[in-house]
Protein backbone atom coordinates (compact mmCIF):
# COMPACT_ATOMS: atom_id res chain seq x y z
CA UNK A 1 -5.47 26.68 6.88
CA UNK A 2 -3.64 29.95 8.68
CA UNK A 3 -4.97 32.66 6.72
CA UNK A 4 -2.38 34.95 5.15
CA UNK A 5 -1.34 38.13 6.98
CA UNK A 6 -0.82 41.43 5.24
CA UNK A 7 0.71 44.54 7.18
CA UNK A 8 -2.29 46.90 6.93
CA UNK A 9 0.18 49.99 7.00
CA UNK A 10 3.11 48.93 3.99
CA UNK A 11 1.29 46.16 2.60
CA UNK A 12 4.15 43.84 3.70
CA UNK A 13 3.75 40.26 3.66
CA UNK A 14 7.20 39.93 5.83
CA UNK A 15 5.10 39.15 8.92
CA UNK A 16 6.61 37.47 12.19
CA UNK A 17 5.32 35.99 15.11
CA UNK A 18 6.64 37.25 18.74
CA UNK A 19 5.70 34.04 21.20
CA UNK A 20 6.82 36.06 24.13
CA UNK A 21 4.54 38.94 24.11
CA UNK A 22 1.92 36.75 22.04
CA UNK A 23 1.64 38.97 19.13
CA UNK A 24 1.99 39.43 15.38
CA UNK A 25 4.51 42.35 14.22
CA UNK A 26 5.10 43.60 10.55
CA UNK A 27 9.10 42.75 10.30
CA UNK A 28 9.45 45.55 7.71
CA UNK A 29 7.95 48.56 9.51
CA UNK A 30 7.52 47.32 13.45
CA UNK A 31 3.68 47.51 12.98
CA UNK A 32 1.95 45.71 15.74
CA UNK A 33 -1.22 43.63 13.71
CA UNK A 34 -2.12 41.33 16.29
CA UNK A 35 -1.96 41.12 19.96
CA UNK A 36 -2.75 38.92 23.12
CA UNK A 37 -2.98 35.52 20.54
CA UNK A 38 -4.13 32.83 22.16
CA UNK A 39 -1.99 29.84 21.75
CA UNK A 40 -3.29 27.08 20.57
CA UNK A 41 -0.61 24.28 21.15
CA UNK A 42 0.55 22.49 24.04
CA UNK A 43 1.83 23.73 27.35
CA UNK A 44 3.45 20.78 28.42
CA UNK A 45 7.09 19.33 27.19
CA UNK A 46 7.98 15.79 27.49
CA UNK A 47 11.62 14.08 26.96
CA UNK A 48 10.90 10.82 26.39
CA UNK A 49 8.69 8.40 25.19
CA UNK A 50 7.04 7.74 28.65
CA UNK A 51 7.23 11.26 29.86
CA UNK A 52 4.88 11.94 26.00
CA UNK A 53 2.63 8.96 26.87
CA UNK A 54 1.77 10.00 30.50
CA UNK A 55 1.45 13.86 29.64
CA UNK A 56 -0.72 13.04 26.86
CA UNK A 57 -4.42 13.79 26.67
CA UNK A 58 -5.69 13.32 23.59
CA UNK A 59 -6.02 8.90 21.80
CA UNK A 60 -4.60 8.26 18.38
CA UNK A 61 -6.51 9.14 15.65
CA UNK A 62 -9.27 7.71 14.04
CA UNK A 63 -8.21 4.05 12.23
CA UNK A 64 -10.21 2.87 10.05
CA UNK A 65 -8.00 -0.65 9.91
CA UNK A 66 -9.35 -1.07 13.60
CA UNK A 67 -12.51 -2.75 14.14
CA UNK A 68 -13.94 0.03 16.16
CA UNK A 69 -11.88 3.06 14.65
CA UNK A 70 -9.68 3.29 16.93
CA UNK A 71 -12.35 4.58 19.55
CA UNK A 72 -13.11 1.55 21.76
CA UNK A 73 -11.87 0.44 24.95
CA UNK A 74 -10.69 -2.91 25.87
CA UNK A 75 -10.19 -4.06 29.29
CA UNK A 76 -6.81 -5.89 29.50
CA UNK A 77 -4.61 -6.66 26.58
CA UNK A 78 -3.28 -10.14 27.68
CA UNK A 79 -2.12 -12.20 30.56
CA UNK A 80 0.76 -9.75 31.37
CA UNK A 81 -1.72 -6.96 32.59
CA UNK A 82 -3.54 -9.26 34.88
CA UNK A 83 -0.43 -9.50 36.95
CA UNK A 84 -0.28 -5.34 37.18
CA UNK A 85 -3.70 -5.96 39.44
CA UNK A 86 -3.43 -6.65 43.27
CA UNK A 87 -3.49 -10.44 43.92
CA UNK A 88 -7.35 -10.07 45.42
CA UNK A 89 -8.96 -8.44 42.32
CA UNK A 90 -7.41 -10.59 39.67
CA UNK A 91 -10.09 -12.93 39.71
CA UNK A 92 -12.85 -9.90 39.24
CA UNK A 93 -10.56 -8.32 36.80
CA UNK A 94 -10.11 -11.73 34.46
CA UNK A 95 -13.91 -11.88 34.37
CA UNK A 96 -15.06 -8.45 33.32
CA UNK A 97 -12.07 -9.03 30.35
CA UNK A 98 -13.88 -12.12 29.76
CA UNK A 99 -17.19 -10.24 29.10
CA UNK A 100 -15.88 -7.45 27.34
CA UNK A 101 -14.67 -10.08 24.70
CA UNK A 102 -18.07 -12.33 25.24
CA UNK A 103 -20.52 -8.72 24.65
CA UNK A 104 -18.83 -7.86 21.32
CA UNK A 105 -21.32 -8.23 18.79
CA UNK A 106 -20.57 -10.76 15.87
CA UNK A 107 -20.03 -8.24 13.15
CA UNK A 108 -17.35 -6.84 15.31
CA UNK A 109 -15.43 -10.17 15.72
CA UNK A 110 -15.69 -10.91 12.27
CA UNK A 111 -14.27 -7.62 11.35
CA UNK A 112 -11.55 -8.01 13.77
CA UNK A 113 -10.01 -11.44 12.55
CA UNK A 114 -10.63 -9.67 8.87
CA UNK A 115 -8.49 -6.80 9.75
CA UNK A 116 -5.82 -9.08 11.41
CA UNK A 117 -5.65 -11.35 8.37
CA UNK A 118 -5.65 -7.79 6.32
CA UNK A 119 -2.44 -6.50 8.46
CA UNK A 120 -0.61 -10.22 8.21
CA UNK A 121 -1.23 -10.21 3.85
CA UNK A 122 -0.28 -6.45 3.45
CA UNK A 123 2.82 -7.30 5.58
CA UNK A 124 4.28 -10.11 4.11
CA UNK A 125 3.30 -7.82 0.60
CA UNK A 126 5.09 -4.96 1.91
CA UNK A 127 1.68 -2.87 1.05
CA UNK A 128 1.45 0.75 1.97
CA UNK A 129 -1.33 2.05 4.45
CA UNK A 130 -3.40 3.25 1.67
CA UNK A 131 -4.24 -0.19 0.20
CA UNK A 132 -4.82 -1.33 4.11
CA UNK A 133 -7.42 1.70 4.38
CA UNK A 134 -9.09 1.17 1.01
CA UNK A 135 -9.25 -2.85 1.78
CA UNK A 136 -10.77 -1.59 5.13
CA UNK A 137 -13.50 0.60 3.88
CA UNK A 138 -14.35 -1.88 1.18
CA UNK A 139 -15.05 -5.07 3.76
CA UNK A 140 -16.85 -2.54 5.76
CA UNK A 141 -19.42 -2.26 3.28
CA UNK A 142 -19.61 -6.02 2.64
CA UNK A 143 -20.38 -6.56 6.40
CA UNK A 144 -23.03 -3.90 5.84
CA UNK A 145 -24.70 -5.60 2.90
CA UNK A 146 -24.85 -9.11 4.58
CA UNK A 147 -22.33 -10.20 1.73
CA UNK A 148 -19.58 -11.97 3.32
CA UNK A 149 -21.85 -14.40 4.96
CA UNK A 150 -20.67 -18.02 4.37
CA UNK A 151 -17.97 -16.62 2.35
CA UNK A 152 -13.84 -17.76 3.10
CA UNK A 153 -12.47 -14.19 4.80
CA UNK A 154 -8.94 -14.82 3.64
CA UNK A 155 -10.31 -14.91 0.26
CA UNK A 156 -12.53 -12.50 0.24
CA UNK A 157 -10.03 -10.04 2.13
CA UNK A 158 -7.47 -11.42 -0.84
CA UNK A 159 -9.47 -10.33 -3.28
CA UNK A 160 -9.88 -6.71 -1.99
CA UNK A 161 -6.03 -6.54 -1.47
CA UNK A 162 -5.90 -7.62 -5.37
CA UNK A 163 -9.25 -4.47 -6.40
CA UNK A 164 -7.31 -1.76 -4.01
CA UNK A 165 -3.74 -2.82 -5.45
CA UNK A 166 -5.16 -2.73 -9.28
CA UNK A 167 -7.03 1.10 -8.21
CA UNK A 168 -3.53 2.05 -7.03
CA UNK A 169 -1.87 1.43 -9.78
CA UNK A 170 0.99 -1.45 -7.69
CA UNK A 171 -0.76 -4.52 -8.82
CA UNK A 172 -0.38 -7.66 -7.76
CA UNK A 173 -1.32 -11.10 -9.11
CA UNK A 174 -3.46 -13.81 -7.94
CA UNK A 175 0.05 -16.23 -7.52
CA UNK A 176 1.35 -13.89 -5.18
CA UNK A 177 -1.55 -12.77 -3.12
CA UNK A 178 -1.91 -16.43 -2.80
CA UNK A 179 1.48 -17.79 -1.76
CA UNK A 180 0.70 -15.98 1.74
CA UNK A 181 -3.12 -15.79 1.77
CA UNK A 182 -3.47 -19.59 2.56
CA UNK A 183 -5.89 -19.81 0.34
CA UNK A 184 -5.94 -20.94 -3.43
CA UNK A 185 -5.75 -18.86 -6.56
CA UNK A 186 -8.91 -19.84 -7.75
CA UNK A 187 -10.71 -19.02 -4.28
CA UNK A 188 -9.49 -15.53 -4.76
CA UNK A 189 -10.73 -15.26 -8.32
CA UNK A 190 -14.18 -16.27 -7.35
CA UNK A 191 -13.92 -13.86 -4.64
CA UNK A 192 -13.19 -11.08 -6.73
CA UNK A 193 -15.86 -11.92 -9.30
CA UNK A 194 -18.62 -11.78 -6.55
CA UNK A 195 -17.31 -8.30 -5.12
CA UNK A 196 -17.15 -6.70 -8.38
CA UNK A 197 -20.98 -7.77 -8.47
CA UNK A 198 -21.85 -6.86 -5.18
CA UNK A 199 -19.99 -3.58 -5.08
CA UNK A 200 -20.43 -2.44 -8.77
CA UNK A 201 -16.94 -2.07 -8.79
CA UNK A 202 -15.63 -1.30 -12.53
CA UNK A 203 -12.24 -2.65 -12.89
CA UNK A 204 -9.83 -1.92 -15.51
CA UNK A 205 -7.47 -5.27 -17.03
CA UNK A 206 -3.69 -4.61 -15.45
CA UNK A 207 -1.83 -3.20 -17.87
CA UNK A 208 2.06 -4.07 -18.46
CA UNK A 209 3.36 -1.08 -17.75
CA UNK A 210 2.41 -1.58 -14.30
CA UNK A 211 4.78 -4.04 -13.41
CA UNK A 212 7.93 -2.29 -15.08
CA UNK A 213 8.96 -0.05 -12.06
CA UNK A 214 8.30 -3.13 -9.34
CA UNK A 215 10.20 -5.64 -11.45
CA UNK A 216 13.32 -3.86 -11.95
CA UNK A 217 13.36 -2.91 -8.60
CA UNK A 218 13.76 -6.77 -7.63
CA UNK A 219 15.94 -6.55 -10.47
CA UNK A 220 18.26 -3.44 -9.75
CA UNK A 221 17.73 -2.18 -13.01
CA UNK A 222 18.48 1.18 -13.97
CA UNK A 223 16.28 4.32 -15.13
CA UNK A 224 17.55 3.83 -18.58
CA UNK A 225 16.27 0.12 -18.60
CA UNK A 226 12.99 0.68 -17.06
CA UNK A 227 12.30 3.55 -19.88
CA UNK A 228 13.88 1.48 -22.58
CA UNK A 229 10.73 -1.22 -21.37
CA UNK A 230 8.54 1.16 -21.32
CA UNK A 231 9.04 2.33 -25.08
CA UNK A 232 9.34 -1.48 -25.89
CA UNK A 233 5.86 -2.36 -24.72
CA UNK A 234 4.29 1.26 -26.02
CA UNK A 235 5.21 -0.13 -29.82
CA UNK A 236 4.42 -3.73 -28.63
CA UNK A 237 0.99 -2.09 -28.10
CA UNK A 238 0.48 0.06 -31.32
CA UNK A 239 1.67 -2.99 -33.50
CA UNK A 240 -0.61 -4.89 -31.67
CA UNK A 241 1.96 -7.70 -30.46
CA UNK A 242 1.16 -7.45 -27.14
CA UNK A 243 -2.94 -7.90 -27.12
CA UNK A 244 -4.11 -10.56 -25.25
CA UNK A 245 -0.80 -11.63 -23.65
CA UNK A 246 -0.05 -11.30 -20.00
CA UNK A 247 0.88 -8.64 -18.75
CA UNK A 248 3.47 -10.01 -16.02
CA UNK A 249 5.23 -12.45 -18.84
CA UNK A 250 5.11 -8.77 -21.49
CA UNK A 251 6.59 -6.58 -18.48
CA UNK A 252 9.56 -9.27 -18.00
CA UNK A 253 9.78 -10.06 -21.30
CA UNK A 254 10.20 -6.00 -22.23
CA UNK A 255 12.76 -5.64 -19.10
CA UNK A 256 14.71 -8.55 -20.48
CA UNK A 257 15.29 -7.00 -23.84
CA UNK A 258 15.69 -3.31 -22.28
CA UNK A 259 18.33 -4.80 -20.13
CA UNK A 260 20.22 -6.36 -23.00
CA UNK A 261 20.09 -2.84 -24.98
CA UNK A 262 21.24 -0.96 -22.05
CA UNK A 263 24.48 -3.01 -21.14
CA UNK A 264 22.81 -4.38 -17.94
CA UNK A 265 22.05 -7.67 -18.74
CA UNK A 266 20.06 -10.36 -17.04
CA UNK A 267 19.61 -13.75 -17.08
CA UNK A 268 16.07 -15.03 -18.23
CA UNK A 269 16.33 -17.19 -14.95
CA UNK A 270 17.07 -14.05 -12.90
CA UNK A 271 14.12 -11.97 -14.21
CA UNK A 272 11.78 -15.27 -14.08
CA UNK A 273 12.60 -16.12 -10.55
CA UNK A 274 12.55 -12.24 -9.26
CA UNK A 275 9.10 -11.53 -10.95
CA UNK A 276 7.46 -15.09 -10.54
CA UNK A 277 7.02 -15.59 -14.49
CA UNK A 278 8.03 -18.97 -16.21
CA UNK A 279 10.87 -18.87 -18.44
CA UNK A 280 9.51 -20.51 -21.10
CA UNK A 281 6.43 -17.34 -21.15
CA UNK A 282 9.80 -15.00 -20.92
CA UNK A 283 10.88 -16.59 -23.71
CA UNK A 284 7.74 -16.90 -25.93
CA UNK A 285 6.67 -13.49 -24.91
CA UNK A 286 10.94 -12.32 -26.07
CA UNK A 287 10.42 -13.76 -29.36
CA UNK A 288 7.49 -12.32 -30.19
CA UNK A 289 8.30 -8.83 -29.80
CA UNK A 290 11.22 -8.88 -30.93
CA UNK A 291 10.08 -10.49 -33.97
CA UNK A 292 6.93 -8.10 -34.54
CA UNK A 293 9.15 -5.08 -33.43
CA UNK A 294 12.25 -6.07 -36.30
CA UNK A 295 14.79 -5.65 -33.63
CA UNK A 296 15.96 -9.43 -33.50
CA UNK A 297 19.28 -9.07 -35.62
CA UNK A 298 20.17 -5.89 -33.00
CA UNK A 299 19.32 -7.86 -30.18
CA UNK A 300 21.16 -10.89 -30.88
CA UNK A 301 24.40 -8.94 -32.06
CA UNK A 302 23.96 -7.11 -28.52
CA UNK A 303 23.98 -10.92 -26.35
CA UNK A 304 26.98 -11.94 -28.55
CA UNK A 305 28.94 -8.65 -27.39
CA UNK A 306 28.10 -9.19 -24.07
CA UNK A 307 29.19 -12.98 -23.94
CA UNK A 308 32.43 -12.07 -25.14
CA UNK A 309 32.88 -9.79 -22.53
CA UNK A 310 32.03 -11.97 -19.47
């Protein structure tokens, strides 16, 4: 970090920089502090995209979702750069991009169709870059231990999507990850078992309250609701309703109620095709809080206000 200037003669922190005669001056009293400052960024301009990639010299930084970091080279990127070659030197070209691909080592290709099936998940997820990255680094040491050996890569890569979502704090479930893994729910789970033993990975159950923001999202719910659900589970929890139910079928369960207090109202269909949850658990799970939280007789006066409205 730029260290922070003082003028040494009034103590003025109202410094300036002057690019054209490269120096620092106090604004307050015209005190020269620094002179003849070497600049440090670039001396080129570019206008376009082109004009920035040809100017240029530094890569991109380093990627940790790449197989090599970013750092490697490859030699051709398809059968549309062959044709960029002079007719005579295709043949020689094909080859040596032939033998580039035959000399990677076998920890490399694994880690490349990994990171592709990683990138294809998180996409159809709509995952930040973070979980990508942590998912990364966590496969990396797999490959290091020898673990993934034998082992399905779209589940084990599932299950790290399902550890780094759960650290982040936007979990997913096993349903989801799996409706665009290709692979089963129960592949994951063993998955996850076995990298939680390999790793020594300690993680902590989801917790309802995790959900809340995501699902009313889907569910263009207000602030109001999504606090409303949030007090709802919190004395769910101290009464001890909630223990030992899940937490997807609690969060929609809470948002249904909250939505109902609030004068937003959904459908138990809506909220159980939006957040994947039967309506039958919505239901169940609706019954018992209400029940254990004595709000039942305010609830129902609440849905028969609302159908005489609509």
């Amino acid at each position: 970090m730029e260290k922070k200037r003082v003028c040494k003669v009034c103590g003025s922190e109202n410094i300036i920089y002057n690019p054209e005669k490269a120096e620092y001056v106090c604004a307050d009293c015209g005190a020269v502090l620094e002179e003849s400052v070497v600049d440090i960024g670039q001396e080129w301009r570019a206008f376009s995209s082109e004009q920035l990639e040809k100017r240029a010299r530094t890569g991109s930084p380093i990627k940790i979702t790449k197989h090599d970091k970013g750092l490697g080279t490859q030699i051709g990127k398809g059968l549309t750069e062959l044709y960029k070659v002079k007719p005579e030197k295709r043949i020689q070209y094909y080859r040596l991009a032939q033998w580039s691909k035959r000399l990677m080592q076998a920890k490399e290709r694994i880690l490349t169709y990994a990171l592709t099936e990683l990138e294809r998940i998180s996409s159809n997820l709509k995952l930040p870059k973070n979980i990508e990255e942590r998912v990364a680094s966590l496969y990396s040491q797999l490959i290091e231990k020898g673990s993934v050996r034998g082992r399905s890569i779209e589940a084990i890569i599932s299950a790290l999507i399902y550890i780094a979502c759960k650290e982040e704090g936007i979990p997913r479930t096993f349903d989801e990850i799996a409706s665009v893994a290709g692979t089963s729910k129960r592949e994951i789970g063993r998955a996850y078992r076995f990298i939680a033993r390999q790793l020594n990975l300690r993680i902590l159950p989801i917790k309802p309250e995790d959900f809340v923001n995501r699902f009313a999202s889907l569910l263009n719910l207000s602030e109001k609701v999504r606090e409303r659900a949030l007090n709802i589970i919190a004395q769910g929890r101290k009464k001890g309703i909630i223990s030992g139910k899940g937490p997807t079928g609690v969060a929609a369960a809470a948002l249904y109620i909250a939505s109902i207090l609030e004068n937003e109202p959904r459908t138990q269909k809506e909220i159980a095709d939006k957040c994947k949850v039967t309506e039958v658990t919505i239901r169940n799970r609706y019954k018992e809080i209400v029940e254990g939280l004595g709000i039942e007789e305010i609830v129902a006066k609440k849905e028969k206000e609302i159908e005489k409205k609509a």
